[in-house]
C-alpha atoms as a PDB file:
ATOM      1  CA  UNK A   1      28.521 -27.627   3.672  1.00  0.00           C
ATOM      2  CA  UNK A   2      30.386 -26.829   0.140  1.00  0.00           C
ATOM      3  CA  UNK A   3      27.383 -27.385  -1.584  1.00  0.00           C
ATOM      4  CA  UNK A   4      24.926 -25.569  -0.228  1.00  0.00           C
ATOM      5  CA  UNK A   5      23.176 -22.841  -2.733  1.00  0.00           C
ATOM      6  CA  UNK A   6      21.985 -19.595  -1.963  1.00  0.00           C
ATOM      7  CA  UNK A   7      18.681 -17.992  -3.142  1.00  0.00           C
ATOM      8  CA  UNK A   8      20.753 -15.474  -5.026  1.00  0.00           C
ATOM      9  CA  UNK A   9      22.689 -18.470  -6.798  1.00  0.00           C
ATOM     10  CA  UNK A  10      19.716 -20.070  -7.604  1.00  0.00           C
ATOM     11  CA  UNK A  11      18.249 -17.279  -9.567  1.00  0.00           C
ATOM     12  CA  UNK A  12      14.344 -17.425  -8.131  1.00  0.00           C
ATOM     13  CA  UNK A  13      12.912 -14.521  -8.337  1.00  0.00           C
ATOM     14  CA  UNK A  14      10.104 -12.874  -6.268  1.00  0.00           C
ATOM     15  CA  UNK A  15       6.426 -13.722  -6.448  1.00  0.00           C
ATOM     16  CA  UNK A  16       5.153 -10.795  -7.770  1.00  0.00           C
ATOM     17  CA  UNK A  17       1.515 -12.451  -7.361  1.00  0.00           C
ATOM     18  CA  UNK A  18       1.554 -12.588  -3.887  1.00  0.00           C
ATOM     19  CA  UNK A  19       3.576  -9.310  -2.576  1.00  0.00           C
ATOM     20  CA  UNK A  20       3.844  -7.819   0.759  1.00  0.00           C
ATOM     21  CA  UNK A  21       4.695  -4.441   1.990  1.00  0.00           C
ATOM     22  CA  UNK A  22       7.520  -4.775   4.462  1.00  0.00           C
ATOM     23  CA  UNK A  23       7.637  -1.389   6.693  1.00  0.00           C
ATOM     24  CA  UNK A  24       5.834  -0.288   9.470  1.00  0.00           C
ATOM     25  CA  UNK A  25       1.741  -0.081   9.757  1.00  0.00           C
ATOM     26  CA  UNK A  26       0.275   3.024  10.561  1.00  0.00           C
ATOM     27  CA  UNK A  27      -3.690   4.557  10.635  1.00  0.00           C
ATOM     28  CA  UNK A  28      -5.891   6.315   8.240  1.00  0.00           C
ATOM     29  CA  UNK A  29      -6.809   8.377  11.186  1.00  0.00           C
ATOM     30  CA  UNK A  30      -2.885   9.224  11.637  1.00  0.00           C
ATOM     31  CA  UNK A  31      -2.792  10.395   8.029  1.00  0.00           C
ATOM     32  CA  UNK A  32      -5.852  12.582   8.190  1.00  0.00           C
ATOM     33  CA  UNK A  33      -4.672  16.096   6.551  1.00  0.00           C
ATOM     34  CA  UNK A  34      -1.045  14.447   5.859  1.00  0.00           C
ATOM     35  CA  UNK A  35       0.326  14.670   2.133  1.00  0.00           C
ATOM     36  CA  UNK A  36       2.252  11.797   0.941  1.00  0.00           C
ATOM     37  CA  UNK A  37       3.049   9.988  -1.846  1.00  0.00           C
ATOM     38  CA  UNK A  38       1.079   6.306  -2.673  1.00  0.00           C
ATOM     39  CA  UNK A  39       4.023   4.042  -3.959  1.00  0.00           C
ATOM     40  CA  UNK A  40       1.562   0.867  -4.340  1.00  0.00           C
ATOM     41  CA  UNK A  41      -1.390  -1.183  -3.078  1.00  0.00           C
ATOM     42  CA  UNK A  42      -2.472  -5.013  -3.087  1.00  0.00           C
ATOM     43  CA  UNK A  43      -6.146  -5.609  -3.226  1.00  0.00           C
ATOM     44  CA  UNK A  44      -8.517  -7.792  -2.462  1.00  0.00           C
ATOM     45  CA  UNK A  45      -7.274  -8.638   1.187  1.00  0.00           C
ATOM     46  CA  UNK A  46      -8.357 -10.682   3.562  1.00  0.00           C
ATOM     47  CA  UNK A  47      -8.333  -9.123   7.353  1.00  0.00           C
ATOM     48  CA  UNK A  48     -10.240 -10.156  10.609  1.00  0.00           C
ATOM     49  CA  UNK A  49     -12.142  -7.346   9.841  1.00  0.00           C
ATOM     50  CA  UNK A  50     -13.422  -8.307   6.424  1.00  0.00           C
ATOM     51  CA  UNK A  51     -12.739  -9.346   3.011  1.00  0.00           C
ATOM     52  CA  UNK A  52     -11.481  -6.832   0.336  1.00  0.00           C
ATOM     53  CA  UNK A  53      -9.093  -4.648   1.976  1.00  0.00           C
ATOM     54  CA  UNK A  54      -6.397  -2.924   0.572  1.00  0.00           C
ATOM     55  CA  UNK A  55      -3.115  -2.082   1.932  1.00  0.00           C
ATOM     56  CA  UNK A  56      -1.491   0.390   0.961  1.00  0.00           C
ATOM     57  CA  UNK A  57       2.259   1.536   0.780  1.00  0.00           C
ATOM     58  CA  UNK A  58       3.206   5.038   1.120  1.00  0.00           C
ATOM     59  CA  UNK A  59       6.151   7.257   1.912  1.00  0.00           C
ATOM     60  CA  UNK A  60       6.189  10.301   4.138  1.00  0.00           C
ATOM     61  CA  UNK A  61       8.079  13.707   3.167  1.00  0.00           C
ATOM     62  CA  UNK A  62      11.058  12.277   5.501  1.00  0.00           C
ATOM     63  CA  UNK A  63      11.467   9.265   3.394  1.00  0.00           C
ATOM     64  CA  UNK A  64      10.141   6.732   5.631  1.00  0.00           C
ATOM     65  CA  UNK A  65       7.833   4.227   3.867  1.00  0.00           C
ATOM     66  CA  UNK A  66       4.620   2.886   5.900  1.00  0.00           C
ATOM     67  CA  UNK A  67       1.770   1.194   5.149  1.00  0.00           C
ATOM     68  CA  UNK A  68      -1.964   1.523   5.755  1.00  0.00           C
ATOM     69  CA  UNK A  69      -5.547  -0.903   5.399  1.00  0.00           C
ATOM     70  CA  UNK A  70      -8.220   0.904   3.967  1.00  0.00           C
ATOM     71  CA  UNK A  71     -11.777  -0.513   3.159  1.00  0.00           C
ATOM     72  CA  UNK A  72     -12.697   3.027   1.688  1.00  0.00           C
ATOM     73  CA  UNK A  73     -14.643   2.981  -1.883  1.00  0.00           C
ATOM     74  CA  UNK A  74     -13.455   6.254  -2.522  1.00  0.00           C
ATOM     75  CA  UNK A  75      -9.677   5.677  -1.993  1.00  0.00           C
ATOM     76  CA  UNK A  76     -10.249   1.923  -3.822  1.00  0.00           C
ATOM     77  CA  UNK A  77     -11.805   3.925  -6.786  1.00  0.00           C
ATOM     78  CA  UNK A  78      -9.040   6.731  -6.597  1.00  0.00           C
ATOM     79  CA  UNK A  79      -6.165   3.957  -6.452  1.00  0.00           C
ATOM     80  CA  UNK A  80      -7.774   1.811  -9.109  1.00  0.00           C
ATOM     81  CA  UNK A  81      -7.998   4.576 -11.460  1.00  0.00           C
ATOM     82  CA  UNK A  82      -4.536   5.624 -10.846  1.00  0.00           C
ATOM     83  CA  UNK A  83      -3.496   1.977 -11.803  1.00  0.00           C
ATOM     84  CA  UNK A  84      -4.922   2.483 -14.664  1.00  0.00           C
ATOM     85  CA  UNK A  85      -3.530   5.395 -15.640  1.00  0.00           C
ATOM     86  CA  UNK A  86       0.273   3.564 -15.051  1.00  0.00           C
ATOM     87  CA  UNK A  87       0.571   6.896 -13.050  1.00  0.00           C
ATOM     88  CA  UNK A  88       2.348   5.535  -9.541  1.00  0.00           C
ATOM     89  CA  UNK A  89       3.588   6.803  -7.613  1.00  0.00           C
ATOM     90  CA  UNK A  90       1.335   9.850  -7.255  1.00  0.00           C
ATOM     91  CA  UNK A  91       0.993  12.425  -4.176  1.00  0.00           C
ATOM     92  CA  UNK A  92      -2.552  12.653  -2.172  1.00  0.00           C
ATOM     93  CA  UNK A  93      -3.445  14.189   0.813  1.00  0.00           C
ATOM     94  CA  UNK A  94      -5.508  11.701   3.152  1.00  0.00           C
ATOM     95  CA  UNK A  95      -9.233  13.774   4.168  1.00  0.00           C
ATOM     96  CA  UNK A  96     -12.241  12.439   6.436  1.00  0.00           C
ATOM     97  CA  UNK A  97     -15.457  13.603   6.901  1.00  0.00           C
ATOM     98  CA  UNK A  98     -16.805  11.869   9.738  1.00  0.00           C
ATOM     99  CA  UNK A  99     -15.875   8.154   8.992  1.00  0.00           C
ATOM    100  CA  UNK A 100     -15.377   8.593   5.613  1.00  0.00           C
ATOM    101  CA  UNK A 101     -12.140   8.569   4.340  1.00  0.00           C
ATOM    102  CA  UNK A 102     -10.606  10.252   1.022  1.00  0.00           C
ATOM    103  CA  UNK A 103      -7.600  11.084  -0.830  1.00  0.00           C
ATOM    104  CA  UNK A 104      -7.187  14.486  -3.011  1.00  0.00           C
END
């Protein structure tokens, strides 16, 4: 048993091409006309609802960090061109009209 390593020992750090968001799921729906603050997203996710999701990770005004899928262009093209900016994280306020779904 003396020579058994640990992760930390062993220096292997985490695959930062294959993250995951570990913290609760929640809705779109549930965030409709909730402010937050976007922390991150993966792209390009594969769900039994589709190809090219995203999931995004968020965190409420009390601190608590969720996460939500989204197949919305307009929040892909928002969160893209926030990436590209360098700017997370950034506060948004989730809208829908109908089905459609939007950050402002």
């Amino acid at each position: 048993m003396d020579n058994i390593k640990s992760l930390k020992s062993l220096c292997i750090e985490p695959d930062n091409e294959n993250k995951h968001f570990h913290c609760r799921e929640t809705t779109q729906q549930k965030l409709i006309n909730t402010s937050f603050v976007v922390l991150d997203y993966i792209d390009g996710v594969k769900t039994k609802f589709g190809g090219s999701r995203y999931i995004v990770k968020i965190r409420l005004d009390d601190g608590t960090e969720q996460k939500f899928f989204t197949n919305s262009q307009e929040i892909k093209y928002v969160l893209g061109k926030v990436k590209e900016k360098n700017a997370f994280p950034v506060r948004v306020t989730m809208r829908a009209e109908g089905s459609r779904y939007f950050l402002e």
